[in-house]
Protein backbone atom coordinates (compact mmCIF):
# COMPACT_ATOMS: atom_id res chain seq x y z
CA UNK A 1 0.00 0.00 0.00
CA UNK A 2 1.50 3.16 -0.99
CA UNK A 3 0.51 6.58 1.31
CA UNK A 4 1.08 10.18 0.28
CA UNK A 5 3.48 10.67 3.51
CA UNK A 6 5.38 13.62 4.37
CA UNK A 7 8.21 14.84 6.98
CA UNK A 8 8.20 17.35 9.45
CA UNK A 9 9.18 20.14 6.48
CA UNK A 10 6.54 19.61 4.70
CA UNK A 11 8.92 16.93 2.40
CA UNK A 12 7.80 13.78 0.26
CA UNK A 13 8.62 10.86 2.10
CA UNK A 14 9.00 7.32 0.82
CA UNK A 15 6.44 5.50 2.45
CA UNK A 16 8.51 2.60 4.27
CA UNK A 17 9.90 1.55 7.46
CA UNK A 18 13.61 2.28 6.90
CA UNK A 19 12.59 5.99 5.58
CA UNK A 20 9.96 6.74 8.46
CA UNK A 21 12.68 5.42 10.88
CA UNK A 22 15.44 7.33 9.36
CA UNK A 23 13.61 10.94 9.22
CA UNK A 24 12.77 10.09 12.96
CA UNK A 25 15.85 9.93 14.21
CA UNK A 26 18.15 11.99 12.25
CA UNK A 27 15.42 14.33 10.09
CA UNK A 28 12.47 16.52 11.23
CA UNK A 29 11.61 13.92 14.13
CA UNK A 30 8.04 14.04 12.52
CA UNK A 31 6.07 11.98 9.80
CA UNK A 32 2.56 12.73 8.53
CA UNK A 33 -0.09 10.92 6.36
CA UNK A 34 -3.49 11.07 6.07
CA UNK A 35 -5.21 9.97 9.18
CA UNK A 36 -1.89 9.46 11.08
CA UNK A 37 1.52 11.08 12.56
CA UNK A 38 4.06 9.61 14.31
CA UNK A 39 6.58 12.29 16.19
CA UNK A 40 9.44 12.66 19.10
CA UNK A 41 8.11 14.16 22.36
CA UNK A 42 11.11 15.30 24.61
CA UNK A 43 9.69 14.01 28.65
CA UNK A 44 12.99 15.68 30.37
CA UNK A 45 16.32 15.91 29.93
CA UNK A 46 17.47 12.55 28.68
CA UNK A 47 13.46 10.75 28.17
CA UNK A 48 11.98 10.73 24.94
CA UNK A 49 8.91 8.89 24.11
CA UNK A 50 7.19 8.79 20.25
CA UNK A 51 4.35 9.11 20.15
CA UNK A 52 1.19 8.14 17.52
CA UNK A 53 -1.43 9.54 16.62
CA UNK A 54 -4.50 8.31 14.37
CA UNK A 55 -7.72 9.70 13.38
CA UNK A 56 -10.72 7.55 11.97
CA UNK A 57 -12.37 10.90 10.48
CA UNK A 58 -12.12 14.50 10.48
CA UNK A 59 -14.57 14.90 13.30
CA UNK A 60 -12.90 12.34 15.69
CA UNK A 61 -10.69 12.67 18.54
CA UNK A 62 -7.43 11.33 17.86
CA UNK A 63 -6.21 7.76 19.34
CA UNK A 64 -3.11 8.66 20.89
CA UNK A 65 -0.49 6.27 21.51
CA UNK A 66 3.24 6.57 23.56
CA UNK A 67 5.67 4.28 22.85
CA UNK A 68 9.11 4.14 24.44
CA UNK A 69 12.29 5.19 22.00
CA UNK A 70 12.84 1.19 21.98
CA UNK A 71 9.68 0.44 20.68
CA UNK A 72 10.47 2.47 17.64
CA UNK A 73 9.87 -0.26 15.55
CA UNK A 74 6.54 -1.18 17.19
CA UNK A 75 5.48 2.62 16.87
CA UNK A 76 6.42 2.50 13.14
CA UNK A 77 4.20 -0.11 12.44
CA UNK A 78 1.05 1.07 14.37
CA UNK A 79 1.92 4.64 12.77
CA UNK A 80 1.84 2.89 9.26
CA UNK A 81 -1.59 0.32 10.00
C-alpha cells in the first residue's frame, strides 16, 4: 500500500519503514499521512517517548499512543496500520 506521507518540512517521504525510521531519528523527528503522525516528544532531559497519533475521520478525537524510544519499531508499524 503506498501513502502520500510527508516529513516534518513539509517533504515527500517514501512510504517505508527504513525511511519513516530514518527521518525520525536523524530528520524533522516528525512523519505525517493522512489519518496518522508519528513524532518525538522530549519528557525531560534525557526521556523521549514517540508518540502516535490516528484519526478515523475528520470529526474524531485522535487515538493517541506513547511508545518508548525502543519500541520504535513497534510505533512504526502502528503509525503505518
Amino acid at each position: 500500500m503506498m501513502s502520500d506521507t510527508i516529513n516534518g518540512n513539509g517533504l515527500s517521504l517514501e512510504y517505508s519503514v527504513r525511511a519513516i525510521l530514518e527521518d525520525l531519528s536523524n530528520g524533522s523527528g516528525r512523519v505525517m499521512k493522512e489519518g496518522a503522525s508519528i513524532y518525538l516528544e522530549k519528557a525531560g532531559i534525557s526521556d523521549q517517548w514517540i508518540i502516535v497519533e490516528r484519526y478515523s475521520d475528520v470529526n474524531s478525537r485522535p487515538t493517541l499512543k506513547k511508545f518508548k524510544t525502543e519500541d520504535i519499531k513497534e510505533a512504526i508499524f502502528f503509525f503505518m496500520g
